[in-house]
PDB file of N, CA and C in Angstrom:
ATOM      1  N   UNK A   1      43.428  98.100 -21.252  1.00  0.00           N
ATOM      2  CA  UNK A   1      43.293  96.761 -20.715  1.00  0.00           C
ATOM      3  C   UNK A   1      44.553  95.961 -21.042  1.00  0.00           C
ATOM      4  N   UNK A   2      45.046  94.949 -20.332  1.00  0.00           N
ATOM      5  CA  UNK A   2      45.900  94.448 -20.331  1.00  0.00           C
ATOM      6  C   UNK A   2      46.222  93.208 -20.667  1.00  0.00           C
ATOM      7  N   UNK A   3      46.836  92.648 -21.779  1.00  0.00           N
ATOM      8  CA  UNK A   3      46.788  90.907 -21.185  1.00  0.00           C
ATOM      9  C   UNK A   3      47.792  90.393 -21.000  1.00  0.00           C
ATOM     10  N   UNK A   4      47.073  88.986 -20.374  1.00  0.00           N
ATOM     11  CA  UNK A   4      47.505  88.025 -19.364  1.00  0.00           C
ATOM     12  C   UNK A   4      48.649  86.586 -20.125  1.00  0.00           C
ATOM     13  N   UNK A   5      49.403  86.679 -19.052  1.00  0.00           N
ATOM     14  CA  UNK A   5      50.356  86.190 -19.889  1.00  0.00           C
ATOM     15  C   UNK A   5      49.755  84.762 -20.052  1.00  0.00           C
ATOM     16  N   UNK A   6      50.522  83.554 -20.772  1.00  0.00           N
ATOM     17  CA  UNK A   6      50.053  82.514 -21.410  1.00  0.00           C
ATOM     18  C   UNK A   6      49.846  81.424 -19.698  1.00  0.00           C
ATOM     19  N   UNK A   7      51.176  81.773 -18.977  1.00  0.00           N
ATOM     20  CA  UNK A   7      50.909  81.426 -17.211  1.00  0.00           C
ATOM     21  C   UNK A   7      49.608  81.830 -16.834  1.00  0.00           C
ATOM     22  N   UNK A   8      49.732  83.022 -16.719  1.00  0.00           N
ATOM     23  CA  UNK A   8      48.732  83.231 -15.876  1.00  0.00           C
ATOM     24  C   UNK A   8      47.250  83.003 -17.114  1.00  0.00           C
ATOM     25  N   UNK A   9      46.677  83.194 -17.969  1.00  0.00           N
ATOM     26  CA  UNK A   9      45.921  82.546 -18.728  1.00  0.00           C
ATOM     27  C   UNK A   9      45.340  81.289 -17.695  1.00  0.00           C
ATOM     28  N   UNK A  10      46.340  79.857 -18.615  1.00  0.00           N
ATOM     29  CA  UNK A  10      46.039  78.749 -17.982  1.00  0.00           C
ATOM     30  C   UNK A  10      45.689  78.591 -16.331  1.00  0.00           C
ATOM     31  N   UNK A  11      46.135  79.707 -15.835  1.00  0.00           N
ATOM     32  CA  UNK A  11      45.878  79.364 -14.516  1.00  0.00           C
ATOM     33  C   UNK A  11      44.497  79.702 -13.738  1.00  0.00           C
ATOM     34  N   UNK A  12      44.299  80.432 -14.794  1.00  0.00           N
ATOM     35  CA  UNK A  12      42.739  81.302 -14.877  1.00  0.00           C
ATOM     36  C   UNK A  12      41.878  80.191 -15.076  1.00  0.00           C
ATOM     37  N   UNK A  13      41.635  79.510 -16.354  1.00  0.00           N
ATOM     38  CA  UNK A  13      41.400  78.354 -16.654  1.00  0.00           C
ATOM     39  C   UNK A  13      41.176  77.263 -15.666  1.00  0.00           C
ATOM     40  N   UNK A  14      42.251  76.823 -14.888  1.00  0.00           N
ATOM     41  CA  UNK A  14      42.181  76.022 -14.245  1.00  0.00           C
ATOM     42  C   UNK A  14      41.816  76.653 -12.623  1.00  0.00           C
ATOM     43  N   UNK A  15      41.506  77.616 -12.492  1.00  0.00           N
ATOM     44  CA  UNK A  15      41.072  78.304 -11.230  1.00  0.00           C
ATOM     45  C   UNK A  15      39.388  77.706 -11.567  1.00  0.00           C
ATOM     46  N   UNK A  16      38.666  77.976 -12.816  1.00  0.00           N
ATOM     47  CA  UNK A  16      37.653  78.123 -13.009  1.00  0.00           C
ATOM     48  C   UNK A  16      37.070  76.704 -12.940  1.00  0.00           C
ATOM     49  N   UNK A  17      38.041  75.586 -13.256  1.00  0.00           N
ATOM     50  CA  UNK A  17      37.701  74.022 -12.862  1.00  0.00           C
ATOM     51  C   UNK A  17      37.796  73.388 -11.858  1.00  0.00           C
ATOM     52  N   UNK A  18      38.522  73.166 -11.394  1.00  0.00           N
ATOM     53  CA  UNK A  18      39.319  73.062  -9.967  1.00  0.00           C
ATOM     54  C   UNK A  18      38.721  73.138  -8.922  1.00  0.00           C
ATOM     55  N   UNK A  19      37.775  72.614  -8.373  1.00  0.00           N
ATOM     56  CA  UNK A  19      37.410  72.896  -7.188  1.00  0.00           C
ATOM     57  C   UNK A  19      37.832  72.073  -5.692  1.00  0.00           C
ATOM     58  N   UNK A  20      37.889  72.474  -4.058  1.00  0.00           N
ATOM     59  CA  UNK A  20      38.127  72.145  -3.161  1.00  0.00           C
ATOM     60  C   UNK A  20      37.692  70.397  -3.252  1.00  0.00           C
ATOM     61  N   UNK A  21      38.647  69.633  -3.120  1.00  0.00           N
ATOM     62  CA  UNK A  21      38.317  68.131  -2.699  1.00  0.00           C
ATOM     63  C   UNK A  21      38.527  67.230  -4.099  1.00  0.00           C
ATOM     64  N   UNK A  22      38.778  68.169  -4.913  1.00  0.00           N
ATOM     65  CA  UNK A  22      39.350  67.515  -6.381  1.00  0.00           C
ATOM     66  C   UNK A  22      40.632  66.974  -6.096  1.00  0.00           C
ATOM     67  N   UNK A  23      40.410  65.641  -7.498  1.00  0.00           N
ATOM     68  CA  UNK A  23      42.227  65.655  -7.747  1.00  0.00           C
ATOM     69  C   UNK A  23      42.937  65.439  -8.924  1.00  0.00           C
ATOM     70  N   UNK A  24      44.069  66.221  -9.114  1.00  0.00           N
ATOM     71  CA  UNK A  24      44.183  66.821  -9.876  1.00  0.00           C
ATOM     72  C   UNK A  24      45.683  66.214 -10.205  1.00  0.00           C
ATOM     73  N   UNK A  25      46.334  66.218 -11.356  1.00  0.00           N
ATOM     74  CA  UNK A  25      47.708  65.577 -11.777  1.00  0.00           C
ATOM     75  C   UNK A  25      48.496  67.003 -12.364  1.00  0.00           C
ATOM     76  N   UNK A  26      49.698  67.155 -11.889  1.00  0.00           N
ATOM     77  CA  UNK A  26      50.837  67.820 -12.307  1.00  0.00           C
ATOM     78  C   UNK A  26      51.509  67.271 -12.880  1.00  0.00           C
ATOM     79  N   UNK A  27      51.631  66.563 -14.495  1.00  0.00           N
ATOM     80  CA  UNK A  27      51.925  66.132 -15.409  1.00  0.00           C
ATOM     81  C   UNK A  27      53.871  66.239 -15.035  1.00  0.00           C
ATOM     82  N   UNK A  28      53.942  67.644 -15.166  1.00  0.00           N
ATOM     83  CA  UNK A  28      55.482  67.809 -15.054  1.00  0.00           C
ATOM     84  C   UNK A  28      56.142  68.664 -14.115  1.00  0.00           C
ATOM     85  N   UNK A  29      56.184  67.941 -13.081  1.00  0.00           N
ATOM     86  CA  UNK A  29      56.553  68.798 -11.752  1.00  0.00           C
ATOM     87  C   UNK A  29      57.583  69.828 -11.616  1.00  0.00           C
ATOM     88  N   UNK A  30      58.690  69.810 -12.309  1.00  0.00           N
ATOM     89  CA  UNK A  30      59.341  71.139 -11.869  1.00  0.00           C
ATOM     90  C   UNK A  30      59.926  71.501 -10.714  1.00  0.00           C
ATOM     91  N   UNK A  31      59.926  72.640 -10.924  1.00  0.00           N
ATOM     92  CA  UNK A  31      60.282  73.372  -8.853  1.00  0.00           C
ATOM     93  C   UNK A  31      59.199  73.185  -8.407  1.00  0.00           C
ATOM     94  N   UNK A  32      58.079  72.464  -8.943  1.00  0.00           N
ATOM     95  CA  UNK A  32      56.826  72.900  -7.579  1.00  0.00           C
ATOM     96  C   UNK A  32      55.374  73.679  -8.088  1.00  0.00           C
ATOM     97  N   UNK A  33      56.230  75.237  -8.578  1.00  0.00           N
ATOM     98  CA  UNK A  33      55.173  76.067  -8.584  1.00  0.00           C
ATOM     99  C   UNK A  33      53.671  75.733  -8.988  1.00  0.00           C
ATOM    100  N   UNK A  34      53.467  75.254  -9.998  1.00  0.00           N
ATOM    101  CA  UNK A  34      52.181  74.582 -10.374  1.00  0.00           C
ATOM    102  C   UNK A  34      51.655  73.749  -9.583  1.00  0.00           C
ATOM    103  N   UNK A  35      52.946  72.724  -9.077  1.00  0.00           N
ATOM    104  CA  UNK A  35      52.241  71.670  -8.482  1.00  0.00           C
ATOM    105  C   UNK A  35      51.077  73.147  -6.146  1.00  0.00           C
ATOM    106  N   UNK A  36      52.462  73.333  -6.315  1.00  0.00           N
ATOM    107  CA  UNK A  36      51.776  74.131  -4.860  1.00  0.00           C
ATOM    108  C   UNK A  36      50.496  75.110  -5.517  1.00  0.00           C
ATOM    109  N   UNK A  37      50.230  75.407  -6.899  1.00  0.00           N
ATOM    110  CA  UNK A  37      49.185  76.160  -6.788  1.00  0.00           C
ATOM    111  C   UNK A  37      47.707  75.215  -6.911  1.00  0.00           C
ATOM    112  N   UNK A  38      48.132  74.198  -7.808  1.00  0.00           N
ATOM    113  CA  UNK A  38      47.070  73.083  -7.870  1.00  0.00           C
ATOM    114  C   UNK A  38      46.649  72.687  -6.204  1.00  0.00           C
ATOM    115  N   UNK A  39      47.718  72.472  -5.057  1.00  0.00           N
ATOM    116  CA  UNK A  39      47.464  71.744  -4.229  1.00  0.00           C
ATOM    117  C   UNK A  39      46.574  73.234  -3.033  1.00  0.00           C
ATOM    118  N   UNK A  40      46.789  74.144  -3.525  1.00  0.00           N
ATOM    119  CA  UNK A  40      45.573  75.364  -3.048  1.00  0.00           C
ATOM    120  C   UNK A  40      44.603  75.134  -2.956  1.00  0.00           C
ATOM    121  N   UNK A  41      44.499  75.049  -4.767  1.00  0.00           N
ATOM    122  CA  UNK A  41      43.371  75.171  -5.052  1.00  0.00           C
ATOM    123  C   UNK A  41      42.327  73.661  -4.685  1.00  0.00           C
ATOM    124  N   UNK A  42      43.038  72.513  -4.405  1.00  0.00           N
ATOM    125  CA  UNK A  42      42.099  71.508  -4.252  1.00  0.00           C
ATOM    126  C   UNK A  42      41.905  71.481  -2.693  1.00  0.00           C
ATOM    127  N   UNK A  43      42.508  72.019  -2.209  1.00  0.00           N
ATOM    128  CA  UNK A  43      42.094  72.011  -0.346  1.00  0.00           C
ATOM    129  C   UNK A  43      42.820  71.011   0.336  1.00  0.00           C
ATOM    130  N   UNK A  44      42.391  70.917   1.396  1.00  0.00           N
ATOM    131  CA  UNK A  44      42.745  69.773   2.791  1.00  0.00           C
ATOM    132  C   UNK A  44      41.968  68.418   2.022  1.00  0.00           C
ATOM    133  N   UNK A  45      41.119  68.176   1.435  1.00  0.00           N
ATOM    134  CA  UNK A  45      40.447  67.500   1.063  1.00  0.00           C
ATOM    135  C   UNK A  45      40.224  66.906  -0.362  1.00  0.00           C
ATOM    136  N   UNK A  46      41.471  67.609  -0.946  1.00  0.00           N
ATOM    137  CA  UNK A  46      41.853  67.060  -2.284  1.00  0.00           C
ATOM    138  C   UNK A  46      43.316  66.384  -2.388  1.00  0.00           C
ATOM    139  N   UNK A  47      43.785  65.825  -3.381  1.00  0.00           N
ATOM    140  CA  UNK A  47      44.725  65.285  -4.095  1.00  0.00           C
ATOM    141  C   UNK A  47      45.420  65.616  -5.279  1.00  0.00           C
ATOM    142  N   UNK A  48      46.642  65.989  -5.241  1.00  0.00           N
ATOM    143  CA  UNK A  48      47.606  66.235  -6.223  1.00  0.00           C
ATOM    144  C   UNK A  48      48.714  65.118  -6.261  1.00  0.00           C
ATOM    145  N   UNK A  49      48.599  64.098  -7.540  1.00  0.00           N
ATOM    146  CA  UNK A  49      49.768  63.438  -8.083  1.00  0.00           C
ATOM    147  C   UNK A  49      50.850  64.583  -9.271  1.00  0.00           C
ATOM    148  N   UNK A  50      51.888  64.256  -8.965  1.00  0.00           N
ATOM    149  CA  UNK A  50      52.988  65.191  -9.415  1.00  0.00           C
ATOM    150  C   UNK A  50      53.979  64.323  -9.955  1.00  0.00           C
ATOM    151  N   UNK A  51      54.204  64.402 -11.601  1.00  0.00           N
ATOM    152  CA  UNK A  51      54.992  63.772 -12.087  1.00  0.00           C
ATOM    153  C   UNK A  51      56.406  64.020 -12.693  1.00  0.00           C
ATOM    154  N   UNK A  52      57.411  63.597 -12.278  1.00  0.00           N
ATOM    155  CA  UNK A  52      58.959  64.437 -12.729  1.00  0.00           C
ATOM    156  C   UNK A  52      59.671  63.135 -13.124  1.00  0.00           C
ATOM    157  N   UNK A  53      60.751  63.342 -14.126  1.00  0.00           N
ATOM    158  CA  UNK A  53      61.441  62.147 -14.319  1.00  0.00           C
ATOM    159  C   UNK A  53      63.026  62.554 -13.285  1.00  0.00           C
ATOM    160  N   UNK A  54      63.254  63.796 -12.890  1.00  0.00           N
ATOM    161  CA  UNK A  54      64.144  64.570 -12.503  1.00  0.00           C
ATOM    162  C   UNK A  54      64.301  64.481 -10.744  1.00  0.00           C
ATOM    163  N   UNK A  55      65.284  63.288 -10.232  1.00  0.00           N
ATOM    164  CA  UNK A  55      65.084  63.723  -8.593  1.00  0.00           C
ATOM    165  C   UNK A  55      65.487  64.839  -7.947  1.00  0.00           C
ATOM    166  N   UNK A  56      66.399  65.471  -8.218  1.00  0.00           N
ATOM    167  CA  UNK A  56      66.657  66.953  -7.671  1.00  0.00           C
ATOM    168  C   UNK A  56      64.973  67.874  -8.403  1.00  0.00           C
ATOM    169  N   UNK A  57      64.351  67.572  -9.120  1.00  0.00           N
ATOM    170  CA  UNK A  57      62.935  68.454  -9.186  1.00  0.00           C
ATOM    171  C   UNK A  57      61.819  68.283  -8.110  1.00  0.00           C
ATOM    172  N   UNK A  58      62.318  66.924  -8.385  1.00  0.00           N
ATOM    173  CA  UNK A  58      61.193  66.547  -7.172  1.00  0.00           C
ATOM    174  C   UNK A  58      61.165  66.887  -5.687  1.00  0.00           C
ATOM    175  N   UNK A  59      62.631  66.942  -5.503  1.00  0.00           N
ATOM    176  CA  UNK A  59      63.246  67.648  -4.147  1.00  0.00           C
ATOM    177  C   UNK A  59      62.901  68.583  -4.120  1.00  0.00           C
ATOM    178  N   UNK A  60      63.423  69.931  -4.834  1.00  0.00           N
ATOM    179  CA  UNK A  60      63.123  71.106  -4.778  1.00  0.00           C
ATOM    180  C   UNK A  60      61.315  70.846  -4.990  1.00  0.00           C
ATOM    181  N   UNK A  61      60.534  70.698  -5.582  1.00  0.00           N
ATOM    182  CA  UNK A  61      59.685  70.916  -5.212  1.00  0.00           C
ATOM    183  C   UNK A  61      58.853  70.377  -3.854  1.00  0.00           C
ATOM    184  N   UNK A  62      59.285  69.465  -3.276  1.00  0.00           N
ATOM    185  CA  UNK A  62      59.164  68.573  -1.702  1.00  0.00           C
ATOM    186  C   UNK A  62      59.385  69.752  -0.883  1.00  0.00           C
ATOM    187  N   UNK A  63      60.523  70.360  -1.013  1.00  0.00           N
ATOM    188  CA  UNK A  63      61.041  71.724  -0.504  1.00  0.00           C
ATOM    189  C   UNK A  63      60.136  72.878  -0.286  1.00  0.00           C
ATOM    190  N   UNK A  64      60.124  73.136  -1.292  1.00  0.00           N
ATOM    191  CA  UNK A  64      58.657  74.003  -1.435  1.00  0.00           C
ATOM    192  C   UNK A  64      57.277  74.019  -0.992  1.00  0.00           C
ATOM    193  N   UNK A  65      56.605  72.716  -0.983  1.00  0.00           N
ATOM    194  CA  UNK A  65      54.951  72.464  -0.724  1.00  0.00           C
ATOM    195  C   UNK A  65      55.451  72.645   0.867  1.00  0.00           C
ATOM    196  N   UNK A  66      56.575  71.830   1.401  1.00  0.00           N
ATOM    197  CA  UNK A  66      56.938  72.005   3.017  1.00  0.00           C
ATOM    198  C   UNK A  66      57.099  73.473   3.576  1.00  0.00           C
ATOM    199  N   UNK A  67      57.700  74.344   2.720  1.00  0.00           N
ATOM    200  CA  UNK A  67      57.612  75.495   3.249  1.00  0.00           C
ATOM    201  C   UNK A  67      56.330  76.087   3.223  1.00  0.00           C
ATOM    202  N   UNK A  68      55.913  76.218   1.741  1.00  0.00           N
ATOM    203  CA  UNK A  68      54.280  77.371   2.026  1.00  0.00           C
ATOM    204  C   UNK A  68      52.872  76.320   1.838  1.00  0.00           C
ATOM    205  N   UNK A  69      53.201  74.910   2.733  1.00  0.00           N
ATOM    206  CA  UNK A  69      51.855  74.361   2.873  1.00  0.00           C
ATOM    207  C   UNK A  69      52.040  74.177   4.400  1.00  0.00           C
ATOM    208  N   UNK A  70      53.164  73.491   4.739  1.00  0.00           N
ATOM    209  CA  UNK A  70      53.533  73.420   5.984  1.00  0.00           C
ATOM    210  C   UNK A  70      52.286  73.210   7.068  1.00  0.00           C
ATOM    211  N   UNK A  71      52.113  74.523   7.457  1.00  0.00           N
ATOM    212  CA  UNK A  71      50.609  74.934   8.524  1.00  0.00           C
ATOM    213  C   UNK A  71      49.342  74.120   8.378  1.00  0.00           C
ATOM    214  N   UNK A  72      49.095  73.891   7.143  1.00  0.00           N
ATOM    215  CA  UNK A  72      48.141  73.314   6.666  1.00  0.00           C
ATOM    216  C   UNK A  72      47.976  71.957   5.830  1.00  0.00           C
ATOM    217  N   UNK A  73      49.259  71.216   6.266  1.00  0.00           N
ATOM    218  CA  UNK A  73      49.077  69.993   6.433  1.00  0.00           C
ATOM    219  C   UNK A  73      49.106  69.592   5.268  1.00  0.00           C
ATOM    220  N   UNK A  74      49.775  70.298   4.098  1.00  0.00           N
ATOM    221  CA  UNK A  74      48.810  70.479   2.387  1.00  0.00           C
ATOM    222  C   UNK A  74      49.620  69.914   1.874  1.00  0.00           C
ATOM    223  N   UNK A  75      51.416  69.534   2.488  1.00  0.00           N
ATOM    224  CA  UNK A  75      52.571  68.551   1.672  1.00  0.00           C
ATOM    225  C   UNK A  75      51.903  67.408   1.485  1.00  0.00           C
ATOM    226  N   UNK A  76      50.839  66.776   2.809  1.00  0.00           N
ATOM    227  CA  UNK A  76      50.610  65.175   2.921  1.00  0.00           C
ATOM    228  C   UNK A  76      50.053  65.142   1.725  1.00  0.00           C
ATOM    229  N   UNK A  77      48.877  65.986   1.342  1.00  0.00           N
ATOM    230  CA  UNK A  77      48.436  65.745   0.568  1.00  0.00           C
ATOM    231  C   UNK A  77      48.459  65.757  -1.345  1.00  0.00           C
ATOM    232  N   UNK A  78      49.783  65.918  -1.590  1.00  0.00           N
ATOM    233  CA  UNK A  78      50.530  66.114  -2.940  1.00  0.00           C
ATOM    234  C   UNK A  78      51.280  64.538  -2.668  1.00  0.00           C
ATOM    235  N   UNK A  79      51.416  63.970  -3.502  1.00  0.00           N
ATOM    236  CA  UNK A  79      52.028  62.638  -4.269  1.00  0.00           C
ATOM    237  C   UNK A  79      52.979  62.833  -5.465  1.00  0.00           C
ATOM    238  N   UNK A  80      54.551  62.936  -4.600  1.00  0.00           N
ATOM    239  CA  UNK A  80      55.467  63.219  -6.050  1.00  0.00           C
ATOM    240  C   UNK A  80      55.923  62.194  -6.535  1.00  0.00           C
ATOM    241  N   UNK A  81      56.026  61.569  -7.875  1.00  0.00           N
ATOM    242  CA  UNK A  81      56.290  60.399  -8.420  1.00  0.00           C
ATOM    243  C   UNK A  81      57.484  60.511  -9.315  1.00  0.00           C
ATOM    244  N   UNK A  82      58.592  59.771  -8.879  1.00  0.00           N
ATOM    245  CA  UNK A  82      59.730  59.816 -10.104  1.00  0.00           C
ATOM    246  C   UNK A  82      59.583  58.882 -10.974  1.00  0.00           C
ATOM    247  N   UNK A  83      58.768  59.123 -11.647  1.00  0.00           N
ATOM    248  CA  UNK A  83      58.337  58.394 -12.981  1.00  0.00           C
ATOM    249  C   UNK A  83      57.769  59.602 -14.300  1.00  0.00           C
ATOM    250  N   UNK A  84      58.116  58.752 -15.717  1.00  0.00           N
ATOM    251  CA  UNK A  84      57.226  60.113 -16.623  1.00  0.00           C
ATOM    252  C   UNK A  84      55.939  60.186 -16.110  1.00  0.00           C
ATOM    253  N   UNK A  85      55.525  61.224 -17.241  1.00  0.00           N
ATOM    254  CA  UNK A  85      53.833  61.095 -17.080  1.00  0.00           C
ATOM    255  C   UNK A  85      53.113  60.287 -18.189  1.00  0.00           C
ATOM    256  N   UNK A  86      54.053  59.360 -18.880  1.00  0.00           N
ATOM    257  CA  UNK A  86      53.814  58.182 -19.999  1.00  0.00           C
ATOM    258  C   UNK A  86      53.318  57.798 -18.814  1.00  0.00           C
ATOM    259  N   UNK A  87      53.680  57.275 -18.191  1.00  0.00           N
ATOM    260  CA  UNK A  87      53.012  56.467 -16.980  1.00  0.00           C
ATOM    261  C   UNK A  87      51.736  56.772 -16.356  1.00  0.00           C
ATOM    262  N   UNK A  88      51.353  57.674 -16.272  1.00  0.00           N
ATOM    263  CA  UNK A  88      49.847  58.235 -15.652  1.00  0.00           C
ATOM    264  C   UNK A  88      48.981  56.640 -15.662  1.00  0.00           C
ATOM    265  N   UNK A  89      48.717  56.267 -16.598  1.00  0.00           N
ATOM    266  CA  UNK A  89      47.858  55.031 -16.863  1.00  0.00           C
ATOM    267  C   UNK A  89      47.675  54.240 -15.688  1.00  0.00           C
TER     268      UNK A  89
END
C-alpha cells in the first residue's frame, strides 16, 4: 500500500467536504492549481474567493481557470483578490 503525499492527503480531505454549490476561499492563490481544483469541486453553482498579494499570481492563475474552465463557464465563477488573506474578514 502506498501513501499519499501531504497534496494529495489534503485534497482528499477537502474532496470529502466540499460539496457542489459551496463556497469556498483559496487563502493563497498561486498559479491557480488549488484554486481550479476547489472551483471543480464546488460546480456551476458555487463560489471560490482566491487570495494573492502577488499580481503576476493572480494572472497566471486567471490564465489557467480560462483555459481548463473555459467550456463551463467556471472562470465567472472564482473571485481573485489582490489583497492578503489578513483581509478575509
Amino acid at each position: 500500500m502506498g501513501f499519499l503525499s501531504i497534496l494529495s492527503c489534503a485534497h482528499k480531505w477537502i474532496e470529502e467536504r466540499v460539496r457542489p454549490g459551496d463556497t469556498v476561499v483559496d487563502a493563497t492563490v498561486g498559479n491557480g492549481v488549488d484554486t481550479l481544483f476547489l472551483a471543480r469541486l464546488v460546480g456551476s453553482r458555487g463560489r471560490v474567493y482566491g487570495f494573492d498579494i502577488q499580481p503576476q499570481a493572480l494572472e497566471t492563475a486567471r490564465t489557467r481557470l480560462e483555459r481548463e474552465l473555459d467550456g463551463s463557464g467556471g472562470a465567472q465563477r472564482v473571485s481573485l483578490l489582490l489583497r492578503s488573506h489578513a483581509d478575509m474578514a
